[in-house]
Protein backbone atom coordinates (compact mmCIF):
# COMPACT_ATOMS: atom_id res chain seq x y z
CA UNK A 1 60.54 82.79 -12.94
CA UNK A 2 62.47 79.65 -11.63
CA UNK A 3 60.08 76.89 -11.07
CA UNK A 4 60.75 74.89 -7.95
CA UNK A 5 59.57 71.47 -7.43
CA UNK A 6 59.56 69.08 -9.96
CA UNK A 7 62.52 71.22 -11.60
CA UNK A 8 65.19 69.44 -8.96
CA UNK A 9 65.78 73.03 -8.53
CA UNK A 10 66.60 71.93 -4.54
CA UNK A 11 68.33 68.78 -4.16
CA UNK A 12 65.88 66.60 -2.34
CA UNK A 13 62.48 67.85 -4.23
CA UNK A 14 60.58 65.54 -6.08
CA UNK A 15 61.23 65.13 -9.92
CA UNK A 16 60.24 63.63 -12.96
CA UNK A 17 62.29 60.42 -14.15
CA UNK A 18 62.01 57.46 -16.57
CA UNK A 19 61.99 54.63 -13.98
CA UNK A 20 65.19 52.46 -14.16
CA UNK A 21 63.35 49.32 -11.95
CA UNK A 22 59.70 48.44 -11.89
CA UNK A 23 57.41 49.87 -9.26
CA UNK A 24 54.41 49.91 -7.49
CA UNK A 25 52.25 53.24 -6.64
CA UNK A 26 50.80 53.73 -3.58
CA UNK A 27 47.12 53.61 -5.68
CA UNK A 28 48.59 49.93 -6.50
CA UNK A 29 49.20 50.74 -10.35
CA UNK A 30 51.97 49.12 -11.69
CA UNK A 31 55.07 51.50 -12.90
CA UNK A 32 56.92 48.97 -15.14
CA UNK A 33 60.93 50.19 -16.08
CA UNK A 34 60.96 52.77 -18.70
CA UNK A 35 57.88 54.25 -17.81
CA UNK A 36 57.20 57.99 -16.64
CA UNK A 37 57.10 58.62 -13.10
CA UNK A 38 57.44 60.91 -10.28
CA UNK A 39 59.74 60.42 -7.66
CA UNK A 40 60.46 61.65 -4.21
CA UNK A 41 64.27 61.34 -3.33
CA UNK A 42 63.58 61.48 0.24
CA UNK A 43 61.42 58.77 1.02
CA UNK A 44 62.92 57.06 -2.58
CA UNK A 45 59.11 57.10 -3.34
CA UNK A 46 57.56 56.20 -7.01
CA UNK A 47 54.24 57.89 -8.01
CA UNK A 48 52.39 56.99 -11.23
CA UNK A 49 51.57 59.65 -13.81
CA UNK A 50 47.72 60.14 -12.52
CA UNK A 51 49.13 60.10 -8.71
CA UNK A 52 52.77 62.16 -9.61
CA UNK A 53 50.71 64.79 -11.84
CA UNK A 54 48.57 65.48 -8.68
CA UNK A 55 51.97 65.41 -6.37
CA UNK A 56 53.47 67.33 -8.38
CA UNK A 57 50.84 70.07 -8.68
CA UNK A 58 50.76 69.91 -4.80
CA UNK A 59 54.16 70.48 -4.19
CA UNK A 60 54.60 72.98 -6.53
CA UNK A 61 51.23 74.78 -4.86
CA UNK A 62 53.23 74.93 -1.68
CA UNK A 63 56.54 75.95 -2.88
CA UNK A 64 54.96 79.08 -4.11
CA UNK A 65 52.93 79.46 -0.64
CA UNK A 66 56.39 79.40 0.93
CA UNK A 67 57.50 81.71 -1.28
CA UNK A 68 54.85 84.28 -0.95
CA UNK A 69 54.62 83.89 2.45
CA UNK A 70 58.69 85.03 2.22
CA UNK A 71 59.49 81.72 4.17
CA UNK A 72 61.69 80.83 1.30
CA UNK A 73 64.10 83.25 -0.61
């Protein structure tokens, strides 16, 4: 099964990347360069890992409610 979300599999869905510039997370945690984070293309958001993990678990959640639903083929 293709996994959608954090994949890239659509462009515009949130990813994992390495962080090229340092950040700050909405929580306020620091996301120095090099580090792991998850980032939303869109909004050219950075999440931390505690705050991406749960993003990313969220967004994946509703892919697949789109997808059984049949809102998204």
């Amino acid at each position: 099964m293709t996994r959608y979300g954090s994949a890239g599999s659509v462009q515009g869905d949130p990813r994992w990347i390495t962080a090229r510039y340092p950040a700050v997370c909405r929580c306020g945690a620091a996301v120095p360069r090099g580090a792991r984070a998850f980032y939303w293309p869109k909004g050219k958001l950075v999440r931390c890992e505690t705050c991406g993990a749960r993003d990313d678990a969220r967004f994946h959640a509703e892919v697949q409610d789109e997808i059984m639903a049949g809102g998204w083929q």
